[in-house]
Protein backbone atom coordinates (compact mmCIF):
# COMPACT_ATOMS: atom_id res chain seq x y z
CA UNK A 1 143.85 168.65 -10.76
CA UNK A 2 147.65 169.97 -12.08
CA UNK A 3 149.42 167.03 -9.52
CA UNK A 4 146.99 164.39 -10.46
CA UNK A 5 147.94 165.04 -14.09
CA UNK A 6 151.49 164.89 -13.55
CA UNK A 7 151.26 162.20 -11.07
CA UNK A 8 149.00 159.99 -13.45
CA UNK A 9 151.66 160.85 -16.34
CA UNK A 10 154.75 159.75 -14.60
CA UNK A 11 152.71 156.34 -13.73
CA UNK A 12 152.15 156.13 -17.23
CA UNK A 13 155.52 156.27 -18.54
CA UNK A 14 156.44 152.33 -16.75
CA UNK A 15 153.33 150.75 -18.09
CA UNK A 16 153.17 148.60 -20.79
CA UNK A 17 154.91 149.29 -23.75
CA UNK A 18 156.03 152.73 -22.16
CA UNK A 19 158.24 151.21 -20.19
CA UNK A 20 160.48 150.63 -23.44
CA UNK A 21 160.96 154.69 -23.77
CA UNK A 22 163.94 156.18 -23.01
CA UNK A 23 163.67 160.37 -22.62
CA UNK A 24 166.14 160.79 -25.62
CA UNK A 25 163.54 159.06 -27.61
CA UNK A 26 161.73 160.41 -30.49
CA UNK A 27 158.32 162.46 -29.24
CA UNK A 28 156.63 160.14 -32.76
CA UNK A 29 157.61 156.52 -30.68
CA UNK A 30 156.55 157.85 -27.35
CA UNK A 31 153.25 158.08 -28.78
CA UNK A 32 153.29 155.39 -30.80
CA UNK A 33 153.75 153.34 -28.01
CA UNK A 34 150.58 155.50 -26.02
CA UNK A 35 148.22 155.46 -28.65
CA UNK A 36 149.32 151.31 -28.30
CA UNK A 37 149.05 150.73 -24.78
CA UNK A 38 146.07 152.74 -24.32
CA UNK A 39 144.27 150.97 -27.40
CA UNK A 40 144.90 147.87 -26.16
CA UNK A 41 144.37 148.38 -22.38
CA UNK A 42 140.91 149.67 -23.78
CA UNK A 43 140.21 147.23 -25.79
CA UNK A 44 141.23 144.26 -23.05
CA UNK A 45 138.82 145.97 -21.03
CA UNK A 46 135.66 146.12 -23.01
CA UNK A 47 136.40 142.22 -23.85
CA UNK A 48 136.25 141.33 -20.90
CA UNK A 49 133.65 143.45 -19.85
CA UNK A 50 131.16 141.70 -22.74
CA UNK A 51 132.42 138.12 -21.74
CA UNK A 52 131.76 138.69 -18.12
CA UNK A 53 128.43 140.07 -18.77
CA UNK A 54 127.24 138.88 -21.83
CA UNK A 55 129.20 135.58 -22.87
CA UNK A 56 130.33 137.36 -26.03
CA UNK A 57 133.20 138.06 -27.84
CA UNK A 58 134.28 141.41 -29.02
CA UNK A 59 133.94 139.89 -32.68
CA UNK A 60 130.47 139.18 -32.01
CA UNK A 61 129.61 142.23 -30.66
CA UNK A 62 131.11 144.13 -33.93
CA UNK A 63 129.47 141.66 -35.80
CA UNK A 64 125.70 142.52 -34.18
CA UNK A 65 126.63 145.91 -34.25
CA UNK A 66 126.99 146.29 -37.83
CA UNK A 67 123.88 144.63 -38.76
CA UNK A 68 122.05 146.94 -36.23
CA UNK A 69 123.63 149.53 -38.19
CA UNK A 70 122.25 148.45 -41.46
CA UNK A 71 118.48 147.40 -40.20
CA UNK A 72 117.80 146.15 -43.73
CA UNK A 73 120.86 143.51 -43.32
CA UNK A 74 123.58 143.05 -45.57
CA UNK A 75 125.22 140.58 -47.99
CA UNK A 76 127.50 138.09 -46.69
CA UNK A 77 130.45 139.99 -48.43
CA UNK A 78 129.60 143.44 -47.28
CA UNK A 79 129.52 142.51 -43.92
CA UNK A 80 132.82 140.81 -44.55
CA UNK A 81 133.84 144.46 -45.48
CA UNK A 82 132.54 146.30 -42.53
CA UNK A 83 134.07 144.01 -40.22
CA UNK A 84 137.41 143.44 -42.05
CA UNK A 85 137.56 139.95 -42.19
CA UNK A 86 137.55 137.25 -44.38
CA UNK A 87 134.46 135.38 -45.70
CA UNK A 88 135.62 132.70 -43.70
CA UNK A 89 135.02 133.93 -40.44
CA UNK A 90 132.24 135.61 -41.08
CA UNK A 91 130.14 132.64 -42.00
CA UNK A 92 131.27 131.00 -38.87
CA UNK A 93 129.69 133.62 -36.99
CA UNK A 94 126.79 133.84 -38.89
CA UNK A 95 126.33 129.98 -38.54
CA UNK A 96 126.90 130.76 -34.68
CA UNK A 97 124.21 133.37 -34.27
CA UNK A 98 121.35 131.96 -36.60
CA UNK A 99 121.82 128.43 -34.36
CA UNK A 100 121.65 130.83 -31.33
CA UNK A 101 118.31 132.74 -33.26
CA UNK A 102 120.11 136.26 -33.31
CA UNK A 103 119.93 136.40 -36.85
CA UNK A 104 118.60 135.06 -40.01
CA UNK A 105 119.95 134.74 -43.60
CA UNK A 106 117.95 135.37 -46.47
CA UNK A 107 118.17 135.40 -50.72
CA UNK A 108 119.28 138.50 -51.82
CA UNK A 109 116.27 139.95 -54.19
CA UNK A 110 118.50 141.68 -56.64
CA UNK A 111 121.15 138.58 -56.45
CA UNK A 112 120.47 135.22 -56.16
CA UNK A 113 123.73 134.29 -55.77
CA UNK A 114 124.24 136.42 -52.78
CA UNK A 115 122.43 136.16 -48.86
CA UNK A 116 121.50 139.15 -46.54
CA UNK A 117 121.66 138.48 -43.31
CA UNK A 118 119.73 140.64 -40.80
CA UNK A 119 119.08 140.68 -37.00
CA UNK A 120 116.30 139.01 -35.39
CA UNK A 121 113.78 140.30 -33.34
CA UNK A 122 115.91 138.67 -30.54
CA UNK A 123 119.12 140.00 -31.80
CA UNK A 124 118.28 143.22 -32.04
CA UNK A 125 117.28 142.92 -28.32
CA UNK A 126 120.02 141.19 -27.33
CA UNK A 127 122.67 144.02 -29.17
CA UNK A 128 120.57 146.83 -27.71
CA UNK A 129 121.38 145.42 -24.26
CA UNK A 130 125.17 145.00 -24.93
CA UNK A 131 125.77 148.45 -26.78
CA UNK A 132 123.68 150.30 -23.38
CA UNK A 133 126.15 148.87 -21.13
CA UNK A 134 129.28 149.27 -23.81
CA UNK A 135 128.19 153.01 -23.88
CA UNK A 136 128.29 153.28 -19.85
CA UNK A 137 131.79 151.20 -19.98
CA UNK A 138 133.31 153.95 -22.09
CA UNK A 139 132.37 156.61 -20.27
CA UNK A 140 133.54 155.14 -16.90
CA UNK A 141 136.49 154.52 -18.64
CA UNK A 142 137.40 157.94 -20.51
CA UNK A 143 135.83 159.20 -17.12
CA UNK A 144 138.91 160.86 -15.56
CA UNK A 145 139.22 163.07 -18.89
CA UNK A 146 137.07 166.49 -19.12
CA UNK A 147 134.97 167.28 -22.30
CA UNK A 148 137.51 169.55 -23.54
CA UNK A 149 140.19 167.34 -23.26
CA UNK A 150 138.53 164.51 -25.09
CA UNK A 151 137.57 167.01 -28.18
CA UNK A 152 140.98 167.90 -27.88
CA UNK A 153 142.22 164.31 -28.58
CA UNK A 154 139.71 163.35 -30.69
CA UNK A 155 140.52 166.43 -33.35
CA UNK A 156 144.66 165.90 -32.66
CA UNK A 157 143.91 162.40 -33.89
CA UNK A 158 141.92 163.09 -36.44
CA UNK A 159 144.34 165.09 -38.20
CA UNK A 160 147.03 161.77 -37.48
CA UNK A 161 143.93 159.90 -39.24
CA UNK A 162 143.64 162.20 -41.99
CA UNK A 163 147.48 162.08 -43.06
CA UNK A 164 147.58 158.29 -42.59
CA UNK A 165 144.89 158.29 -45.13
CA UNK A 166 146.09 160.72 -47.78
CA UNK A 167 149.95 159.97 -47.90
CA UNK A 168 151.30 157.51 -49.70
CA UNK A 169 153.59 155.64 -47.47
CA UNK A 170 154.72 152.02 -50.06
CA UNK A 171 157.69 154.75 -51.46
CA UNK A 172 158.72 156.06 -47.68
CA UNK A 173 159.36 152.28 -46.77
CA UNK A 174 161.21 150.73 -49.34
């Protein structure tokens, strides 16, 4: 396995935004730009995977997946949260999939004010059917990496995760 290795990391090095590194460069912007290309190969992918398959959007399929998340539903704004959009788009959806009968909106019964939506008998079908073949998707496609490796990755990035959380970056810019 050694020569596939090296043989799939020199192919690596002229795709994408790779192909912008230069050996002299900074070991920080070669991953940068690794962590980039493989995010968004990955995430090209699985859109087009759910579009193919299931005529959705990855923004829908978020969207479902946080309300199967939260069985009880949630209020308009919350799942504005989760999803990190604006209220905007989020009602757009939510006008989208209650047309479509994937999910229903109903008063809040501690705020008036405020709607929970929650998934429909049919949604929750529907999502159930898209995050089984999402699941399979992502293992065919972190399939040429062993168990140890991915553990490996997973805790080297969640230390990167931990110290973009914790430092304070607005006086490092300026």
């Amino acid at each position: 396995m050694p020569d596939l290795s090296h043989a799939m990391l020199r192919d690596a090095h002229g795709l994408g935004h790779e192909a912008r590194v230069h050996s002299d460069d900074h070991a920080a912007l070669k991953l940068w730009l690794r962590l980039l290309s493989c995010s968004k190969q990955l995430e090209t992918e699985v859109r087009r995977r759910l579009r193919a398959r299931f005529g959705v959007s990855i923004a829908r399929f978020d969207y479902l997946a946080q309300l199967y998340r939260y069985g009880e539903g949630l209020k308009m704004r919350d799942l504005s949260q989760h999803l990190m959009v604006t209220g905007g788009n989020v009602t757009g959806l939510t006008d989208e999939l209650t047309r479509e009968g994937l999910v229903l909106r109903e008063a809040s019964t501690t705020d008036k004010r405020s709607r929970i939506v929650r998934l429909t008998p049919k949604g929750r079908e529907a999502f159930e059917a898209m995050a089984q073949a999402h699941e399979q998707w992502i293992l065919e496609l972190f399939g040429n990496m062993t168990d140890k490796q991915m553990q490996q990755l997973y805790t080297q990035l969640g230390i990167l995760r931990v110290h973009l959380t914790h430092h304070d970056f607005s006086e490092d810019s300026a």
